[in-house]
C-alpha atoms as a PDB file:
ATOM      1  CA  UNK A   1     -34.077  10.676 -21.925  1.00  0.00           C
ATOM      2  CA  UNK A   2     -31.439  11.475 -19.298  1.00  0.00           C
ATOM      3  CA  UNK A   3     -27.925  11.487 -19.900  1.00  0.00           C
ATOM      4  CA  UNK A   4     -26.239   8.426 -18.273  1.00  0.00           C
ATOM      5  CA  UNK A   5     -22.201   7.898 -16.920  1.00  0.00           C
ATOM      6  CA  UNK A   6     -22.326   5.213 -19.822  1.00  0.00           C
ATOM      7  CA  UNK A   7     -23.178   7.247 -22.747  1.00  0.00           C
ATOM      8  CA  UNK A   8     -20.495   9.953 -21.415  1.00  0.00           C
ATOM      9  CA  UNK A   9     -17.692   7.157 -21.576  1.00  0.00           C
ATOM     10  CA  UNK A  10     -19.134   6.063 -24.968  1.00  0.00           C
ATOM     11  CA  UNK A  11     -18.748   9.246 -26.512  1.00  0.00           C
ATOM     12  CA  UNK A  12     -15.477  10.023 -24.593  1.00  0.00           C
ATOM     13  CA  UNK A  13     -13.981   6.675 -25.970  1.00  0.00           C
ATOM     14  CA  UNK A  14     -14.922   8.028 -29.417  1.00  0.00           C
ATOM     15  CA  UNK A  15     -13.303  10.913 -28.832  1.00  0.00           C
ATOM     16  CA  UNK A  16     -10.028   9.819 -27.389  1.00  0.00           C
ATOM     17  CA  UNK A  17     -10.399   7.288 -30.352  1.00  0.00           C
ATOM     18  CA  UNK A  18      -9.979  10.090 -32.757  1.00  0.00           C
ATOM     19  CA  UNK A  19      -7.465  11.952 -31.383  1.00  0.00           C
ATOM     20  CA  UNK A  20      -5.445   9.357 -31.525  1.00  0.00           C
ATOM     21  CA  UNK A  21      -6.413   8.821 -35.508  1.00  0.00           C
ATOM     22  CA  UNK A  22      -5.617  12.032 -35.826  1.00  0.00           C
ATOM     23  CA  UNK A  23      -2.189  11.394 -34.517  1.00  0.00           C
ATOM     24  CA  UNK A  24      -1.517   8.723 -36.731  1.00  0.00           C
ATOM     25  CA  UNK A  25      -2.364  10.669 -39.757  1.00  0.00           C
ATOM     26  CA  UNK A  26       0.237  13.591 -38.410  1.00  0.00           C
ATOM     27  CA  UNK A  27       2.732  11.025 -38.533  1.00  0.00           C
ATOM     28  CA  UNK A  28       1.693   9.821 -42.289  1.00  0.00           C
ATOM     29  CA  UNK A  29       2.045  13.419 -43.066  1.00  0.00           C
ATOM     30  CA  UNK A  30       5.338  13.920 -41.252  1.00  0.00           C
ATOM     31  CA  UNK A  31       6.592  10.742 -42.947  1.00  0.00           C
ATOM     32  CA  UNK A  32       5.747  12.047 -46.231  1.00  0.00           C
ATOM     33  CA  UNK A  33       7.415  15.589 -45.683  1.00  0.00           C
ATOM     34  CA  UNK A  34      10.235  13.556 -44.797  1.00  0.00           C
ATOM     35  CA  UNK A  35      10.522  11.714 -47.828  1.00  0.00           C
ATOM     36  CA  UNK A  36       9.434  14.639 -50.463  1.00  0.00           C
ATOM     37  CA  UNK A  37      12.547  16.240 -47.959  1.00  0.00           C
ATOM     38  CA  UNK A  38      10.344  18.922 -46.955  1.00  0.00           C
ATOM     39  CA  UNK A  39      12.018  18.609 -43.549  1.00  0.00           C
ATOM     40  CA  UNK A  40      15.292  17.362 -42.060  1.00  0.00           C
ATOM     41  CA  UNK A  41      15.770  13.939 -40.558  1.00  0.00           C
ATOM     42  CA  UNK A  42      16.421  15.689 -37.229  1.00  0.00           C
ATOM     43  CA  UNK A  43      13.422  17.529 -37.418  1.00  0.00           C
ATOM     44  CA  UNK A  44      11.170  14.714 -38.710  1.00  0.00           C
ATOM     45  CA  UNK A  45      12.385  12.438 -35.468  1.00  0.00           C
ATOM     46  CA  UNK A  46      11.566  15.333 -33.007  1.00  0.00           C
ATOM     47  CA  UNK A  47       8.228  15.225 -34.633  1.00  0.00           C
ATOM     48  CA  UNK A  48       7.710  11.704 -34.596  1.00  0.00           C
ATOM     49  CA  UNK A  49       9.183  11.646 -30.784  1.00  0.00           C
ATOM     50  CA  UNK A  50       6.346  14.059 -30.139  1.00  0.00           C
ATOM     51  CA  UNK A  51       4.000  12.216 -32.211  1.00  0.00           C
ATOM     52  CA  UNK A  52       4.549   9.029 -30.279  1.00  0.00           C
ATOM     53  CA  UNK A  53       4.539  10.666 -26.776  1.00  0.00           C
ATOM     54  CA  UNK A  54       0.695  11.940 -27.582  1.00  0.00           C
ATOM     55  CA  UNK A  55      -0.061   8.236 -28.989  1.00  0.00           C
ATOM     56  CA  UNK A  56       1.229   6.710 -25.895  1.00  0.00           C
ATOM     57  CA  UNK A  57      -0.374   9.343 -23.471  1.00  0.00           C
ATOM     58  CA  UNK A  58      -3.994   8.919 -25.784  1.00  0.00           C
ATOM     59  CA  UNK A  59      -3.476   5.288 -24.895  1.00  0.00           C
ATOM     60  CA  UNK A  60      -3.113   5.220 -21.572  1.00  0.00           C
ATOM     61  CA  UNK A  61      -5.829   7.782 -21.144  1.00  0.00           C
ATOM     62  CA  UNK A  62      -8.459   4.945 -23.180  1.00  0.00           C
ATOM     63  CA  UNK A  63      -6.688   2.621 -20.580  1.00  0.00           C
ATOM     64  CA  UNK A  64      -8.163   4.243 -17.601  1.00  0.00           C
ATOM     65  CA  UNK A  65     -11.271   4.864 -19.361  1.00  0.00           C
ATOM     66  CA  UNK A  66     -12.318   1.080 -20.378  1.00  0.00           C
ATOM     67  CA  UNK A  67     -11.517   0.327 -16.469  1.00  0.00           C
ATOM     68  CA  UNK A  68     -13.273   3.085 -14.377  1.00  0.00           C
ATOM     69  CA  UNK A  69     -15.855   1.502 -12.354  1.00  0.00           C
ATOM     70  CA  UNK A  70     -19.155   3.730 -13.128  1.00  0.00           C
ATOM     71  CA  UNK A  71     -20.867   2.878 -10.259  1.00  0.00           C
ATOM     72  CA  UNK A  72     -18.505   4.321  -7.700  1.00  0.00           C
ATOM     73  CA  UNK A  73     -19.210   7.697  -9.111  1.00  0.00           C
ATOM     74  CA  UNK A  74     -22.504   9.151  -8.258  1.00  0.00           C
ATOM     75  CA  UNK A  75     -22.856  11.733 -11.333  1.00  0.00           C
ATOM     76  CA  UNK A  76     -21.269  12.525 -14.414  1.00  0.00           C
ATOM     77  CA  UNK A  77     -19.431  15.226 -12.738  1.00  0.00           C
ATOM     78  CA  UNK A  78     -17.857  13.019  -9.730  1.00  0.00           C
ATOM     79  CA  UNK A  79     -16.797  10.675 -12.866  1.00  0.00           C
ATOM     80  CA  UNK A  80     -15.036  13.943 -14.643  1.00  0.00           C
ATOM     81  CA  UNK A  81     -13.200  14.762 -11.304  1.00  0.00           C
ATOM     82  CA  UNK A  82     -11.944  11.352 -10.748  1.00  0.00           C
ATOM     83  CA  UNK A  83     -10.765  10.926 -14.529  1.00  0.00           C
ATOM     84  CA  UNK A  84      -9.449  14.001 -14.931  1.00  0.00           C
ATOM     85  CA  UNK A  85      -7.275  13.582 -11.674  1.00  0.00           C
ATOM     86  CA  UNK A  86      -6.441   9.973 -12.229  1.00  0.00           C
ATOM     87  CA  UNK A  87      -5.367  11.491 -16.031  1.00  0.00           C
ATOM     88  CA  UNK A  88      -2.968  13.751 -14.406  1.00  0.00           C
ATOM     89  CA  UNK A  89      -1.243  11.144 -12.207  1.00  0.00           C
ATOM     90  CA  UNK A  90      -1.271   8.453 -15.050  1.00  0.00           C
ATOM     91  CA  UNK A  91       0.348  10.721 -17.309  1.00  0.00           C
ATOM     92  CA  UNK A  92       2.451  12.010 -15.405  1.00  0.00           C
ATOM     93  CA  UNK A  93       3.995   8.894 -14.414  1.00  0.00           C
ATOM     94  CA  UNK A  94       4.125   7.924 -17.543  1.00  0.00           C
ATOM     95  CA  UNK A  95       6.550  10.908 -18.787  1.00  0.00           C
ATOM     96  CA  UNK A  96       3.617  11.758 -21.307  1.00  0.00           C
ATOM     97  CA  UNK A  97       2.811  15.084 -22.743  1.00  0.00           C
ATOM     98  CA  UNK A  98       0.801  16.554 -19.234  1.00  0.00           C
ATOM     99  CA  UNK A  99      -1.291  19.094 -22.101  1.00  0.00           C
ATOM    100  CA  UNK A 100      -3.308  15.838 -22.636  1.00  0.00           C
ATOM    101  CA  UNK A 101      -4.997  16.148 -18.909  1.00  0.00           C
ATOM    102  CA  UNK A 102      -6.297  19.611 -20.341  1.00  0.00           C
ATOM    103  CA  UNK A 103      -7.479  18.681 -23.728  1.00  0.00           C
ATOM    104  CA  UNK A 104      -9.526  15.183 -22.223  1.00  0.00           C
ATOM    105  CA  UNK A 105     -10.767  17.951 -19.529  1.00  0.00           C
ATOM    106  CA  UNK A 106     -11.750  20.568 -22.426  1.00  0.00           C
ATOM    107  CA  UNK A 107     -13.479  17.162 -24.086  1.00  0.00           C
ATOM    108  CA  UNK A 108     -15.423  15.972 -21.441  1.00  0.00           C
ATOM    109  CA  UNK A 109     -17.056  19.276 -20.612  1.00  0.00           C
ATOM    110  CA  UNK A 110     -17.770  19.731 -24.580  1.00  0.00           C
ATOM    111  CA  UNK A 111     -19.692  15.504 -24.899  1.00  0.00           C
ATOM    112  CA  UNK A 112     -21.525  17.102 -21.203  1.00  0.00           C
ATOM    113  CA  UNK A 113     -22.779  20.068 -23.015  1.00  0.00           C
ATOM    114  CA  UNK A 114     -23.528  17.892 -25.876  1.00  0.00           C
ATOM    115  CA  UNK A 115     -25.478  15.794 -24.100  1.00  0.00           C
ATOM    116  CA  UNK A 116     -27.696  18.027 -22.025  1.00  0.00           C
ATOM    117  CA  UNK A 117     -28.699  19.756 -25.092  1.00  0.00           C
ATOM    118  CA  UNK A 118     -29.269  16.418 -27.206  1.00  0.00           C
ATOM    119  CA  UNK A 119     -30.168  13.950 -23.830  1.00  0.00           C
ATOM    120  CA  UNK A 120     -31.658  16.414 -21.312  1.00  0.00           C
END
């Protein structure tokens, strides 16, 4: 079976879906530390403004994912191109943490490996 555009943004969705999960639960564990006063109250809001900035910026990433339009890309590499670029602008714009465009860019070409060795 070959590897289609739709079962990359499956799997990418997934993905983004827990990284942002896995934000969450640094912000449980920052709000713990916090209260067990393992950290300062200064240091726990710099965390959490961090925290939120890579929520947001996950976010709006998923955005642009649930609206691509898969048939104006011919191959899963034209779709990584144009969501890795539209990633950069997005975030950008958005004053989000730009590292993001990297890690969904690292992610993609992991789910492609994964699925020419699982999909062919």
């Amino acid at each position: 079976m070959k590897a289609t555009k739709k079962q990359f943004i499956t799997l990418l969705s997934m993905t983004m879906e827990d990284m942002e999960a896995d934000v969450e639960d640094l912000m449980k564990h920052c709000e713990a530390q916090k209260e067990q006063h393992e950290i300062s109250e200064y240091v726990f809001r710099e965390n959490m403004t961090v925290y939120e900035n890579l929520r947001a910026g996950i976010r709006c990433m998923r955005k642009l994912l649930e609206e691509i339009d898969l048939d104006s890309h011919a191959e899963i590499e034209d779709l990584i191109t144009a969501l890795e670029a539209n990633c950069r602008d997005h975030l950008a714009e958005g004053g989000y943490a730009p590292g993001l465009a990297s890690t969904l860019k690292r992610k993609m070409e992991r789910i492609v490996q994964y699925m020419r060795e699982q999909l062919g």
